[in-house]
PDB file of N, CA and C in Angstrom:
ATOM      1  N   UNK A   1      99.006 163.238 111.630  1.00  0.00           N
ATOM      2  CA  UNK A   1      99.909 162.851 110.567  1.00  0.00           C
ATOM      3  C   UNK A   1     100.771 164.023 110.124  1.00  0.00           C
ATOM      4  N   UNK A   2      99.985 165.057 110.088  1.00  0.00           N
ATOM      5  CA  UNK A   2     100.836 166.760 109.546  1.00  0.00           C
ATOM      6  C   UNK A   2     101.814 166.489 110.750  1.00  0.00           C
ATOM      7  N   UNK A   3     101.179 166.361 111.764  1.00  0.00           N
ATOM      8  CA  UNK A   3     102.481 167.225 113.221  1.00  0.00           C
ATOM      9  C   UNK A   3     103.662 165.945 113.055  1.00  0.00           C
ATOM     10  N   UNK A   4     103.561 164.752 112.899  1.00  0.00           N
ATOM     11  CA  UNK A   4     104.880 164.166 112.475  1.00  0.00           C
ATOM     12  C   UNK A   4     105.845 164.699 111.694  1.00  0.00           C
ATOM     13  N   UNK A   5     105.243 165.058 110.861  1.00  0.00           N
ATOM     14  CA  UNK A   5     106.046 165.398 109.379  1.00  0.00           C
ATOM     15  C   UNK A   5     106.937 166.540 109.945  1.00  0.00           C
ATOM     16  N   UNK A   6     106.016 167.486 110.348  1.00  0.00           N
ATOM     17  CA  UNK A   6     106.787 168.609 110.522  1.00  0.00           C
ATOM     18  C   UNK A   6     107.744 168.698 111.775  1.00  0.00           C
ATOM     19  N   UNK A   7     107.634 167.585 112.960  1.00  0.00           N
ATOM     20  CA  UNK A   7     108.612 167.561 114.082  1.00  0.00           C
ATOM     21  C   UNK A   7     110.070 166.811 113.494  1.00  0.00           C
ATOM     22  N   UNK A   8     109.387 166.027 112.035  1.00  0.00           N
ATOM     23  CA  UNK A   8     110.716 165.385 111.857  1.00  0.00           C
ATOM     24  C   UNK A   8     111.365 166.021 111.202  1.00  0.00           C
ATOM     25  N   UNK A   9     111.110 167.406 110.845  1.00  0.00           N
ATOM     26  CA  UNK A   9     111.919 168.102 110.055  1.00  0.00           C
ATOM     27  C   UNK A   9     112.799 169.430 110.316  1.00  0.00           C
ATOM     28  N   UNK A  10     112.215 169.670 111.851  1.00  0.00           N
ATOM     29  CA  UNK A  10     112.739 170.022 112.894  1.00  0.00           C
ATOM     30  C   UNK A  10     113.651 170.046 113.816  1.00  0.00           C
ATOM     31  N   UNK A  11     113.575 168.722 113.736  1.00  0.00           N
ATOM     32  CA  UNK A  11     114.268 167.488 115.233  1.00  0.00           C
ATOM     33  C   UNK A  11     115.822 167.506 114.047  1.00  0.00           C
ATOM     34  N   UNK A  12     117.004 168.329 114.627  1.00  0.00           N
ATOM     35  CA  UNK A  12     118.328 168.074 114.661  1.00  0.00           C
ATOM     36  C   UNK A  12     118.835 166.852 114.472  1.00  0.00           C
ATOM     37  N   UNK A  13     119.468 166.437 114.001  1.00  0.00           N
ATOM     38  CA  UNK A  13     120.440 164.766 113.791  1.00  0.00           C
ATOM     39  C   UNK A  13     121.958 165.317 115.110  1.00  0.00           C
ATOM     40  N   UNK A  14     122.032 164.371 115.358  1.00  0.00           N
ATOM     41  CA  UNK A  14     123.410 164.486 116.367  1.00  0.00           C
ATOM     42  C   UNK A  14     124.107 165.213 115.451  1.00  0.00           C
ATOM     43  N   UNK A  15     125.377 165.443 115.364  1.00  0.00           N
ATOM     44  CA  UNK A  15     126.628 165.650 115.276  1.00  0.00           C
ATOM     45  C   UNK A  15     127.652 164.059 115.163  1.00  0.00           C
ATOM     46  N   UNK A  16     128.007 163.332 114.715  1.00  0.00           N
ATOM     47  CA  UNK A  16     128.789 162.513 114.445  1.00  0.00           C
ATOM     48  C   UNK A  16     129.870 163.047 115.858  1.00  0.00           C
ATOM     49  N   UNK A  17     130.721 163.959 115.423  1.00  0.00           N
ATOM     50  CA  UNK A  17     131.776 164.332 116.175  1.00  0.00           C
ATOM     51  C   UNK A  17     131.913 165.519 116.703  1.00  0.00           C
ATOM     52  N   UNK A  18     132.416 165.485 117.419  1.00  0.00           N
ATOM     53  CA  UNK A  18     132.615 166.861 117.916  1.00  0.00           C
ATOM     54  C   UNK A  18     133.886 167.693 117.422  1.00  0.00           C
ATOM     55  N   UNK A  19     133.293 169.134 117.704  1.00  0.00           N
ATOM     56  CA  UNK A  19     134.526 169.873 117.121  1.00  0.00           C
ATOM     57  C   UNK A  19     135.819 169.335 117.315  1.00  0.00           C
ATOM     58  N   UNK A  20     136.299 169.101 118.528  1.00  0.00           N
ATOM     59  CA  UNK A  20     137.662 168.856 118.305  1.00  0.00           C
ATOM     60  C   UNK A  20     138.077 167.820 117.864  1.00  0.00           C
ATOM     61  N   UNK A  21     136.939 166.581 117.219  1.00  0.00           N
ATOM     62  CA  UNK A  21     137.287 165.746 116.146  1.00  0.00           C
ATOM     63  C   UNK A  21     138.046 166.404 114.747  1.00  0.00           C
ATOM     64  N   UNK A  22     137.032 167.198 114.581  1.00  0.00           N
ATOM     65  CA  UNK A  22     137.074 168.096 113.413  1.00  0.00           C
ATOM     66  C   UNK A  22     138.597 168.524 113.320  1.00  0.00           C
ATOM     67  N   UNK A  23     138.726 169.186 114.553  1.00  0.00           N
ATOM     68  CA  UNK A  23     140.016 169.921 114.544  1.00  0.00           C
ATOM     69  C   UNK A  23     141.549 169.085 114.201  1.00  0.00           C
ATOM     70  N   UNK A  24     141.008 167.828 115.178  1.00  0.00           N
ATOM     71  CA  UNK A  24     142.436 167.013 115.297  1.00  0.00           C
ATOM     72  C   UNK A  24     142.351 166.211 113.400  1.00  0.00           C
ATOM     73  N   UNK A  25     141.440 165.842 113.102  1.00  0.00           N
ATOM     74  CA  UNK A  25     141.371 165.229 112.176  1.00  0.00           C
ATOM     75  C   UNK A  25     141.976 166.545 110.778  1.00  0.00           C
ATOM     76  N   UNK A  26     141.880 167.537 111.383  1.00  0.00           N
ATOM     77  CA  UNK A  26     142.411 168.360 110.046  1.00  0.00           C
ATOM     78  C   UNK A  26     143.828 168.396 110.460  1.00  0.00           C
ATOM     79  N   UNK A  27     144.289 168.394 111.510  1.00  0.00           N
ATOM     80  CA  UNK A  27     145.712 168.474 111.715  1.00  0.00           C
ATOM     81  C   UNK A  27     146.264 167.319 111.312  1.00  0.00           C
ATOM     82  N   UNK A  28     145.972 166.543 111.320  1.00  0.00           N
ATOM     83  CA  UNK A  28     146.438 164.831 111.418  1.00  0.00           C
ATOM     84  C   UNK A  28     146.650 164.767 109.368  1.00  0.00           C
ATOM     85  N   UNK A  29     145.410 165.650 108.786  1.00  0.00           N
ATOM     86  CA  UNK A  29     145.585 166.008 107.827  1.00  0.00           C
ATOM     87  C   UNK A  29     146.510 166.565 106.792  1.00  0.00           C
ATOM     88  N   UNK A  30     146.792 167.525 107.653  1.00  0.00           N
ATOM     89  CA  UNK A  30     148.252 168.480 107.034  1.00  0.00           C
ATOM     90  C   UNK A  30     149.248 167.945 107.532  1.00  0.00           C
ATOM     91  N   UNK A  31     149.682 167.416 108.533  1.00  0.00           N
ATOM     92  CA  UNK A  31     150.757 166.373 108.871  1.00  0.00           C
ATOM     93  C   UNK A  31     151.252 165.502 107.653  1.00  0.00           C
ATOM     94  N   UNK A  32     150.102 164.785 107.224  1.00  0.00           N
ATOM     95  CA  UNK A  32     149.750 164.167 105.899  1.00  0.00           C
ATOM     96  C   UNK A  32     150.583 164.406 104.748  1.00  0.00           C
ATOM     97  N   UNK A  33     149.567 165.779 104.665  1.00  0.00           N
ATOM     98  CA  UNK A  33     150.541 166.738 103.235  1.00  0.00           C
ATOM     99  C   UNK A  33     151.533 167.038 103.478  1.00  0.00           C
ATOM    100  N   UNK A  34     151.601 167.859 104.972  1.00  0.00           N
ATOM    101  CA  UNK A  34     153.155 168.472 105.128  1.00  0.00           C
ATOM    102  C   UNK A  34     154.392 167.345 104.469  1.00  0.00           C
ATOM    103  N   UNK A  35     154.195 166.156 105.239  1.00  0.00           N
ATOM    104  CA  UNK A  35     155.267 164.415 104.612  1.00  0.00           C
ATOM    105  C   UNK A  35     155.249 164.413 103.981  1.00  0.00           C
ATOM    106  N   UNK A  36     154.492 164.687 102.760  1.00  0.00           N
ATOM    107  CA  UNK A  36     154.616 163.999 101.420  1.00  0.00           C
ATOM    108  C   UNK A  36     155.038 165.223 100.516  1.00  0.00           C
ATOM    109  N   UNK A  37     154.916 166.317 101.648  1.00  0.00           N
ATOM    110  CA  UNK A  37     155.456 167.892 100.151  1.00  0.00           C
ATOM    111  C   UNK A  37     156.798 167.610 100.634  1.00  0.00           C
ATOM    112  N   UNK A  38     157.312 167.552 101.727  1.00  0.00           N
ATOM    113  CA  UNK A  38     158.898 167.720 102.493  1.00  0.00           C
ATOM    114  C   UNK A  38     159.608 166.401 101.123  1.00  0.00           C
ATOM    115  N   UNK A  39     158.961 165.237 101.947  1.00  0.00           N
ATOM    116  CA  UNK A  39     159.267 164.271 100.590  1.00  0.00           C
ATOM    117  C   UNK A  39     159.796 164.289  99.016  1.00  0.00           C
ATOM    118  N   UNK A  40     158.390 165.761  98.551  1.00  0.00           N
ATOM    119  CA  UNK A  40     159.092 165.373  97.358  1.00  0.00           C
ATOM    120  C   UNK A  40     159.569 166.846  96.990  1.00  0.00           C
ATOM    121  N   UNK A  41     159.620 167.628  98.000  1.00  0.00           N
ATOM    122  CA  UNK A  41     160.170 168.593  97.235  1.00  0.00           C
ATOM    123  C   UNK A  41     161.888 168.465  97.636  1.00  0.00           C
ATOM    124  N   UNK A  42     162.284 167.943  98.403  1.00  0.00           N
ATOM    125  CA  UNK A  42     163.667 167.069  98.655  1.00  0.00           C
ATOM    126  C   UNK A  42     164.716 166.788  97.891  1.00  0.00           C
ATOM    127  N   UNK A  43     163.579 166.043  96.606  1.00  0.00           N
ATOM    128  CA  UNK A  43     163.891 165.327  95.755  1.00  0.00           C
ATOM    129  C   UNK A  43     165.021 164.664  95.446  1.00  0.00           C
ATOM    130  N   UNK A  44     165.803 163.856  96.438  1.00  0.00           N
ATOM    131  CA  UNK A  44     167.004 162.705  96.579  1.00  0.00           C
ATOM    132  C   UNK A  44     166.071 161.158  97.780  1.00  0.00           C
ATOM    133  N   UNK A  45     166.780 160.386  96.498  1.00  0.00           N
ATOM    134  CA  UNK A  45     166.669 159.326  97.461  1.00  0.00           C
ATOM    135  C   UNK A  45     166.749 158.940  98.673  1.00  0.00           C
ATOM    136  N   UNK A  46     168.409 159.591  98.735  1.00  0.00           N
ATOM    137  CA  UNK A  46     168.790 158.995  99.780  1.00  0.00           C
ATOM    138  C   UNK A  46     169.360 160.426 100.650  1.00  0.00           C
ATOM    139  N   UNK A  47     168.308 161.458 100.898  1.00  0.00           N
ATOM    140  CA  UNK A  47     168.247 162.599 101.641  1.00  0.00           C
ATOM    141  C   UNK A  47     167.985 162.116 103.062  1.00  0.00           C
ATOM    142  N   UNK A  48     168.283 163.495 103.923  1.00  0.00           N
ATOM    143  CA  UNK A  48     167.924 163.089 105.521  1.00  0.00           C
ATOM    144  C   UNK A  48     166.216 163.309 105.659  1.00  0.00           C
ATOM    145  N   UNK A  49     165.817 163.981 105.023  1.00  0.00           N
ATOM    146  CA  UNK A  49     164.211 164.492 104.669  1.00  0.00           C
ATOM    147  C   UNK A  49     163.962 163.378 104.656  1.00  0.00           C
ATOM    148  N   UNK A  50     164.132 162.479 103.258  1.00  0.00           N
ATOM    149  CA  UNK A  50     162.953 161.371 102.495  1.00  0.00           C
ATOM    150  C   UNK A  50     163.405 160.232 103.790  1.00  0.00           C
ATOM    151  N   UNK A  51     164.265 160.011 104.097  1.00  0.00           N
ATOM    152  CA  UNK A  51     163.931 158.909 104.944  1.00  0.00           C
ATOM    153  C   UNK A  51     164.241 158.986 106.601  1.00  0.00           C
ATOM    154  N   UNK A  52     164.300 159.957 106.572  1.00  0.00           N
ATOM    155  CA  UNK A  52     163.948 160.251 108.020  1.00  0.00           C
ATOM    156  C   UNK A  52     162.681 160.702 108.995  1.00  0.00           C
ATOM    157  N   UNK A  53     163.352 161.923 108.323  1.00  0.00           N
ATOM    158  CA  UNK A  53     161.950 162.966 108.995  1.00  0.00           C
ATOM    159  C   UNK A  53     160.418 162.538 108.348  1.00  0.00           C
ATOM    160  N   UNK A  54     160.386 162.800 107.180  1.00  0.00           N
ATOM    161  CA  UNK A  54     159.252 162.630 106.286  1.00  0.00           C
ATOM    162  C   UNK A  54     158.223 161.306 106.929  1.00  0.00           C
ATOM    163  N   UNK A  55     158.991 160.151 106.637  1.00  0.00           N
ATOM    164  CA  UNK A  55     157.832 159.522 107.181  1.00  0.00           C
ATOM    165  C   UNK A  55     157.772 158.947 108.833  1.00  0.00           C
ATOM    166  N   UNK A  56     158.170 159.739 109.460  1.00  0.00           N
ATOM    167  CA  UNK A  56     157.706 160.070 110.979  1.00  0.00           C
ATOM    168  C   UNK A  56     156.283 160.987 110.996  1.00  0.00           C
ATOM    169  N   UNK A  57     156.652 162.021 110.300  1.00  0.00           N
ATOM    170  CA  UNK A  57     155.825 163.359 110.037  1.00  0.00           C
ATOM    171  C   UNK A  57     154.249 162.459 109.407  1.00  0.00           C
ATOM    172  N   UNK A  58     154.491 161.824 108.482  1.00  0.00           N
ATOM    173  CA  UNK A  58     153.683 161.027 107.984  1.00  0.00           C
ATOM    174  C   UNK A  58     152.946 159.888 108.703  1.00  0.00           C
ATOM    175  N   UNK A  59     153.690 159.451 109.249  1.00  0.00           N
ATOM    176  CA  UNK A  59     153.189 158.489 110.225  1.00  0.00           C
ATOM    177  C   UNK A  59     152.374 159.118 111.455  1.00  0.00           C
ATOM    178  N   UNK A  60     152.720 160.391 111.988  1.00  0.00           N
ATOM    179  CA  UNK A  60     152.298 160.846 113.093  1.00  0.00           C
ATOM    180  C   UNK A  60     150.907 161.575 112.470  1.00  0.00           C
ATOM    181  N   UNK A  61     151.052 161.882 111.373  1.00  0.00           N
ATOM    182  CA  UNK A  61     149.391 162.220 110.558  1.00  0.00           C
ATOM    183  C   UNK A  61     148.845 161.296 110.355  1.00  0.00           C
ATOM    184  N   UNK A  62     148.813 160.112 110.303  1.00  0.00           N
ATOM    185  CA  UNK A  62     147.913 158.912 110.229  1.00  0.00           C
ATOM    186  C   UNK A  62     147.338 158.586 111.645  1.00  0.00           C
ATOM    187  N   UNK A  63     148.315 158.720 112.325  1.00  0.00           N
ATOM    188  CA  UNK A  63     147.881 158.269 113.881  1.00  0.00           C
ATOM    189  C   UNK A  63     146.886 159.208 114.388  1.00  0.00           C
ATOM    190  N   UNK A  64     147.497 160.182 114.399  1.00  0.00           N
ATOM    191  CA  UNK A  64     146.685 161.205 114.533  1.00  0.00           C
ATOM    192  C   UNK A  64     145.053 161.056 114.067  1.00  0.00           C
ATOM    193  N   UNK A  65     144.818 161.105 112.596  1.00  0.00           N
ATOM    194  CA  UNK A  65     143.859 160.745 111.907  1.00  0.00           C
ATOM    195  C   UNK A  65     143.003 159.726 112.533  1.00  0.00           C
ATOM    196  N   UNK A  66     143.699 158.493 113.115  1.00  0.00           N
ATOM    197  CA  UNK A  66     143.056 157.348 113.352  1.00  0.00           C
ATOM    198  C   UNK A  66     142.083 157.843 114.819  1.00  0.00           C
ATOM    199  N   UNK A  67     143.083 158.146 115.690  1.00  0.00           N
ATOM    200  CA  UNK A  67     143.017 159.415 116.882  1.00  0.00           C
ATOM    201  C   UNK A  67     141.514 160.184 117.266  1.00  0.00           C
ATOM    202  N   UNK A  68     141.361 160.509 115.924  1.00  0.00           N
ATOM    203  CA  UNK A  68     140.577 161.558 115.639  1.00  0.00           C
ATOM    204  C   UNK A  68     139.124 161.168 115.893  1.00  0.00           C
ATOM    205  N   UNK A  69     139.401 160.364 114.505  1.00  0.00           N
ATOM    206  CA  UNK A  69     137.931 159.002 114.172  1.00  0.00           C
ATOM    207  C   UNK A  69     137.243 158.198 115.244  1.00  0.00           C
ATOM    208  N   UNK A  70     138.542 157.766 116.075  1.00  0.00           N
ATOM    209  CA  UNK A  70     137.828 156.672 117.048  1.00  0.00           C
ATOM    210  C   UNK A  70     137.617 157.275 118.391  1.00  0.00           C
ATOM    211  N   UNK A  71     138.019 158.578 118.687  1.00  0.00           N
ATOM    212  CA  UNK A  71     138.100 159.051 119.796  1.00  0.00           C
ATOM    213  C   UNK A  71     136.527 159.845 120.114  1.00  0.00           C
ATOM    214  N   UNK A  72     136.216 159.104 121.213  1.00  0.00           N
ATOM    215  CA  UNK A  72     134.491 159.235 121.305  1.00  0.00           C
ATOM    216  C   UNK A  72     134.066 160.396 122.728  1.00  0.00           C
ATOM    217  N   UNK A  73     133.804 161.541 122.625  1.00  0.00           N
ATOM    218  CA  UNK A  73     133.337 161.963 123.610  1.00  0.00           C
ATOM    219  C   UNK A  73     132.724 161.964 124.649  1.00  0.00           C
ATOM    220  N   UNK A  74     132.861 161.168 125.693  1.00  0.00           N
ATOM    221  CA  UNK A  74     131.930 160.894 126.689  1.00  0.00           C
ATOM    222  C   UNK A  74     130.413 161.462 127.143  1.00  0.00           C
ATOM    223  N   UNK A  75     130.851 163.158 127.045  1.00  0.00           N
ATOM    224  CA  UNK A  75     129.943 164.191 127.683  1.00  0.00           C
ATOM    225  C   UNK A  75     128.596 164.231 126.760  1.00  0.00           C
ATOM    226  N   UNK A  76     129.564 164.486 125.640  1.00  0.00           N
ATOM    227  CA  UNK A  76     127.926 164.454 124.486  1.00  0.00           C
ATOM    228  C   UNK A  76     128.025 163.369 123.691  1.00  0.00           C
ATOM    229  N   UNK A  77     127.314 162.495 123.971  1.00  0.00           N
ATOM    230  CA  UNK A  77     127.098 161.317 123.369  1.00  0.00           C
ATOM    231  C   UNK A  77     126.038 161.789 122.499  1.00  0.00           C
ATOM    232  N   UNK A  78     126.083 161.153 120.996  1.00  0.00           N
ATOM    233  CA  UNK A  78     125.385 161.142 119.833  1.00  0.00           C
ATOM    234  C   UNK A  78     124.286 159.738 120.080  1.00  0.00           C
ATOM    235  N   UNK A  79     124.188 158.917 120.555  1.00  0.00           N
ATOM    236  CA  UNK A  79     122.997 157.887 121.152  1.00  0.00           C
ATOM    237  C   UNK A  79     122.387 158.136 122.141  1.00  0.00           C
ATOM    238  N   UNK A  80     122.733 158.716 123.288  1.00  0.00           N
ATOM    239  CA  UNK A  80     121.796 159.380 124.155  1.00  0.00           C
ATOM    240  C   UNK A  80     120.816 159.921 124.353  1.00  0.00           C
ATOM    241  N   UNK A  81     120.988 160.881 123.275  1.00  0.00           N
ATOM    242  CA  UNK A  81     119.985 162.148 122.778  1.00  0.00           C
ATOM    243  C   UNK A  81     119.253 161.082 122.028  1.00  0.00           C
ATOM    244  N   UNK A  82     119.304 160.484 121.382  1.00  0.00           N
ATOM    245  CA  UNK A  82     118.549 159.710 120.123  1.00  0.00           C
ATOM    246  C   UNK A  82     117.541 158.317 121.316  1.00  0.00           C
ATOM    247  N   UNK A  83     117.651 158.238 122.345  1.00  0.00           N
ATOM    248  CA  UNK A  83     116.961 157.385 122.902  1.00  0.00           C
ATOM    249  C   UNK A  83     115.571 157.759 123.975  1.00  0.00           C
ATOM    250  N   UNK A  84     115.313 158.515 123.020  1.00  0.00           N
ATOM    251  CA  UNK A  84     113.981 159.205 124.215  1.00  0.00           C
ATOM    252  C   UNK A  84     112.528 158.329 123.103  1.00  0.00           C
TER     253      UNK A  84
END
């Protein structure tokens, strides 16, 4: 009963994602902010910023983001390890 306790406290949890989740998901991030500071530091309606560039920039940080989340590593699978 002791040696359970203590292997389960031992025994690592996967990783959800892998680093370069991490990575892309922070870029996809500042993409994010970058759109929405360009946006408002602009400050005209009807600028080439606010409705041009900005939400491309914005849009390409969401995608990105989405990118990030669903994009599954083949090599190190997080269920693999967990099926012994």
């Amino acid at each position: 009963m002791v040696a359970q306790k203590s292997k389960g406290r031992n025994s690592k949890k996967p990783m959800i994602f892998s680093p370069w989740n991490y990575k892309v998901l922070a870029l996809g991030l500042l993409l994010v902010i970058a759109g929405f500071t360009a946006m408002y530091l602009e400050n005209e309606v009807e600028g080439i910023i606010s409705l041009y560039i900005s939400p491309i920039v914005i849009m390409g940080g969401y995608i990105t983001v989405v990118v990030a989340i669903l994009k599954h590593d083949g090599g190190s699978s997080a269920m693999s390890s967990d099926q012994s």
